[in-house]
Protein backbone atom coordinates (compact mmCIF):
# COMPACT_ATOMS: atom_id res chain seq x y z
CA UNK A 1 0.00 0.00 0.00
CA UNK A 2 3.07 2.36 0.99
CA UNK A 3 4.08 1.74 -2.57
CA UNK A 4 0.72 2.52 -3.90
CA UNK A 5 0.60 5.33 -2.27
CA UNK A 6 3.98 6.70 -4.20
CA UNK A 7 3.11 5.80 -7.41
CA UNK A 8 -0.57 7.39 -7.00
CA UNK A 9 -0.55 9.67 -3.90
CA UNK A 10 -4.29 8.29 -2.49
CA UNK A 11 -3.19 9.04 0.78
CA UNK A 12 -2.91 13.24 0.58
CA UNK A 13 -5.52 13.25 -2.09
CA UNK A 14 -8.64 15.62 -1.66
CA UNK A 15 -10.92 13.07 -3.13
CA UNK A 16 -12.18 10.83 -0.81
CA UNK A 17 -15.14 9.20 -1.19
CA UNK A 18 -16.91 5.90 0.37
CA UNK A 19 -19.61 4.85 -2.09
CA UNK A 20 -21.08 1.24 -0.86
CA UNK A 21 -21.06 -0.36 2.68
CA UNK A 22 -22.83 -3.34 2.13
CA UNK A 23 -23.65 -5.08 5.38
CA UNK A 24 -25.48 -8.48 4.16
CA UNK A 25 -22.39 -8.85 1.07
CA UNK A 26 -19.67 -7.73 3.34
CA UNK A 27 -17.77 -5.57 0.59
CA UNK A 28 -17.01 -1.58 1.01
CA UNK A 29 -16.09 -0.19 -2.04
CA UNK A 30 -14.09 3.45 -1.39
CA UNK A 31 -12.26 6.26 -3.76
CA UNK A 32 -9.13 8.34 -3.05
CA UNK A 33 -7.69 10.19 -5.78
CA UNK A 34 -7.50 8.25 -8.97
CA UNK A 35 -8.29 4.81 -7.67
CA UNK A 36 -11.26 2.45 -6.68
CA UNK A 37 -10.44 0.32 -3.64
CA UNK A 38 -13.21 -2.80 -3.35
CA UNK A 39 -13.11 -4.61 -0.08
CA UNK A 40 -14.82 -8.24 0.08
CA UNK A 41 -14.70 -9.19 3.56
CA UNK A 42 -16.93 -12.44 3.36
CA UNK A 43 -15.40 -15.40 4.81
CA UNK A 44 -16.86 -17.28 1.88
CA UNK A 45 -18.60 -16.28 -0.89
CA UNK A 46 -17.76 -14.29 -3.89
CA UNK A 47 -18.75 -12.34 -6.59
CA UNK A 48 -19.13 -12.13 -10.57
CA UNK A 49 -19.50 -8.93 -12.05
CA UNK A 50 -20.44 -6.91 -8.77
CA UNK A 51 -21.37 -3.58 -9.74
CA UNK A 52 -19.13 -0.60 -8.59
CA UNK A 53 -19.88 2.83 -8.66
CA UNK A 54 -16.35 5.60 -9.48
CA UNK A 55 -16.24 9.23 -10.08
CA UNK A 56 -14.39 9.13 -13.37
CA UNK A 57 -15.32 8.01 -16.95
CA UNK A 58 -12.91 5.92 -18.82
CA UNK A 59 -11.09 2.32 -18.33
CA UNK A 60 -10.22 0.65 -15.02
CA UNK A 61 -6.92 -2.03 -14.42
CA UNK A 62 -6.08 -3.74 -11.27
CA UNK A 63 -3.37 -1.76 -9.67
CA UNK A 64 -2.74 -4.14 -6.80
CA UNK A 65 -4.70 -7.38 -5.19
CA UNK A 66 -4.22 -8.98 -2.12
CA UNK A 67 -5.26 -12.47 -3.83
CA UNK A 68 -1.64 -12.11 -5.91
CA UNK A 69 0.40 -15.50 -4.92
CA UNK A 70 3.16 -13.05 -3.79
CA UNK A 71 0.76 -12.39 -1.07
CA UNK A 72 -0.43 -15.90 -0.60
CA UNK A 73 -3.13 -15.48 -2.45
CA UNK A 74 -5.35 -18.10 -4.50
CA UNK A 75 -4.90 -15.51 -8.30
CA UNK A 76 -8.78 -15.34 -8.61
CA UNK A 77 -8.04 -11.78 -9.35
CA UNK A 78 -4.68 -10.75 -10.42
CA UNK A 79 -3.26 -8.27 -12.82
CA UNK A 80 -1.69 -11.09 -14.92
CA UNK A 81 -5.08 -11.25 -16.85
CA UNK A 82 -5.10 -7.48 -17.70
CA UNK A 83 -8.38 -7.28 -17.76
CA UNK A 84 -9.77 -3.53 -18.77
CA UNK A 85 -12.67 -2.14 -16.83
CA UNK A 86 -14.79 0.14 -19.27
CA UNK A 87 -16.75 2.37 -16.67
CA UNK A 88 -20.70 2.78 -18.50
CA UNK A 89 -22.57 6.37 -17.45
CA UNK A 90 -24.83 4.71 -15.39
CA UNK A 91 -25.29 6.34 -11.63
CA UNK A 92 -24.78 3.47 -9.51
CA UNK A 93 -24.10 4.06 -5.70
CA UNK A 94 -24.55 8.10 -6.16
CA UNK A 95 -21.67 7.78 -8.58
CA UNK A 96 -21.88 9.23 -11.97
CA UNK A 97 -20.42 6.34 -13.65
CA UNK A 98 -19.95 2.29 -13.08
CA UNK A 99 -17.83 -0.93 -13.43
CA UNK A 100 -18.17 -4.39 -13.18
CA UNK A 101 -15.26 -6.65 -11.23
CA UNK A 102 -15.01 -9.82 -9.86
CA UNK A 103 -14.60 -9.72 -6.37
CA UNK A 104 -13.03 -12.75 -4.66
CA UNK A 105 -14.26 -13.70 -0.57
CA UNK A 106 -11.38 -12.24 1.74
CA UNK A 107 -9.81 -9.80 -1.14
CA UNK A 108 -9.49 -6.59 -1.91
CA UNK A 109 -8.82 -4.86 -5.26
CA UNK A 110 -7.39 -1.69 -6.34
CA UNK A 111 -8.54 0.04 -9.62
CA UNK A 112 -6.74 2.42 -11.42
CA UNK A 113 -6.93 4.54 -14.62
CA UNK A 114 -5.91 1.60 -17.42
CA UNK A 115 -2.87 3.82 -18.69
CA UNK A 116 -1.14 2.95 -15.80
CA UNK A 117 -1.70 -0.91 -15.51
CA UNK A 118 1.12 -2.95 -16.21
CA UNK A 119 0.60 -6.63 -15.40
CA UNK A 120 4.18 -7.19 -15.62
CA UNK A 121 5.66 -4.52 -13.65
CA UNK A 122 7.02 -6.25 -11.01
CA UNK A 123 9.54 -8.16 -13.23
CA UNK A 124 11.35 -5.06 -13.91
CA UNK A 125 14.46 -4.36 -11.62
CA UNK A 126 12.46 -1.42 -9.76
CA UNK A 127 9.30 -3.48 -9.82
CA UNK A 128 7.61 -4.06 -6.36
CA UNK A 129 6.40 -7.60 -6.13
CA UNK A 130 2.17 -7.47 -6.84
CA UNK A 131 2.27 -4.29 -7.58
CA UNK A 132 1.31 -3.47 -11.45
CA UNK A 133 1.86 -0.20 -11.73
CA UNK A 134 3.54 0.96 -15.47
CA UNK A 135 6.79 2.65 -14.99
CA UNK A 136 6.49 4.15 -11.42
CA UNK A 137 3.24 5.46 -11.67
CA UNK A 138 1.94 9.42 -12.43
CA UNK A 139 2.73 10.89 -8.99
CA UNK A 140 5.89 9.11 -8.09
CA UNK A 141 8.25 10.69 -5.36
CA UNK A 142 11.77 10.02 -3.99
């Protein structure tokens, strides 16, 4: 996440925004800056093309998952599929537009804008292992 946070600068951002909280499915999906964070906190189930509302129009990558295998993770939802997320104008959680992930039980995801996915980024020498981030991301700082 510290990494994250250099590449994109979430954590200072003004935009913060927490659009679902979804007691019965367990998942919170949140904004800060540039990127969608989707929480699934069920011990067990899952879900196919959950619905997730974001402030900006355009195409979504995974940035980072916790369900990489360099995390221990099970790769239900890694970056090595670079999968593009094309947001539709539909308002969906008071957000003016919408995408649709899979969202693995005990995971969380981290969308980006697609021009900075790079599901091979962490086999370059200054790669971070996970982390798929293209070069070292739009906001990167020493």
């Amino acid at each position: 996440m510290n990494h994250l946070d250099k590449a994109f600068g979430f954590v200072s951002s003004s935009h913060q925004y927490i659009s679902r909280k979804d007691e019965s499915d367990k998942v919170v999906v949140c904004e800060r800056g540039d990127l969608v964070f989707v929480f699934n906190f069920h011990p067990s189930k899952s879900y196919k093309d959950y619905g997730v509302g974001c402030k900006n129009a355009g195409s979504y990558k995974l940035m980072l998952s916790s369900d990489e295998e360099s995390f221990g993770g099970f790769e239900n939802l890694s970056k090595k599929y670079n999968t593009e997320f094309a947001s539709s104008e539909a308002d969906y959680d008071g957000r003016p537009h919408s995408i649709q992930v899979y969202v693995p039980s005990r995971t969380v995801g981290v969308y980006g804008p697609a021009e900075w996915g790079d599901p091979e980024a962490d086999q370059h020498t200054w790669g971070i292992p996970g982390l798929g981030i293209k070069d070292r991301g739009p906001n990167f700082a020493y």
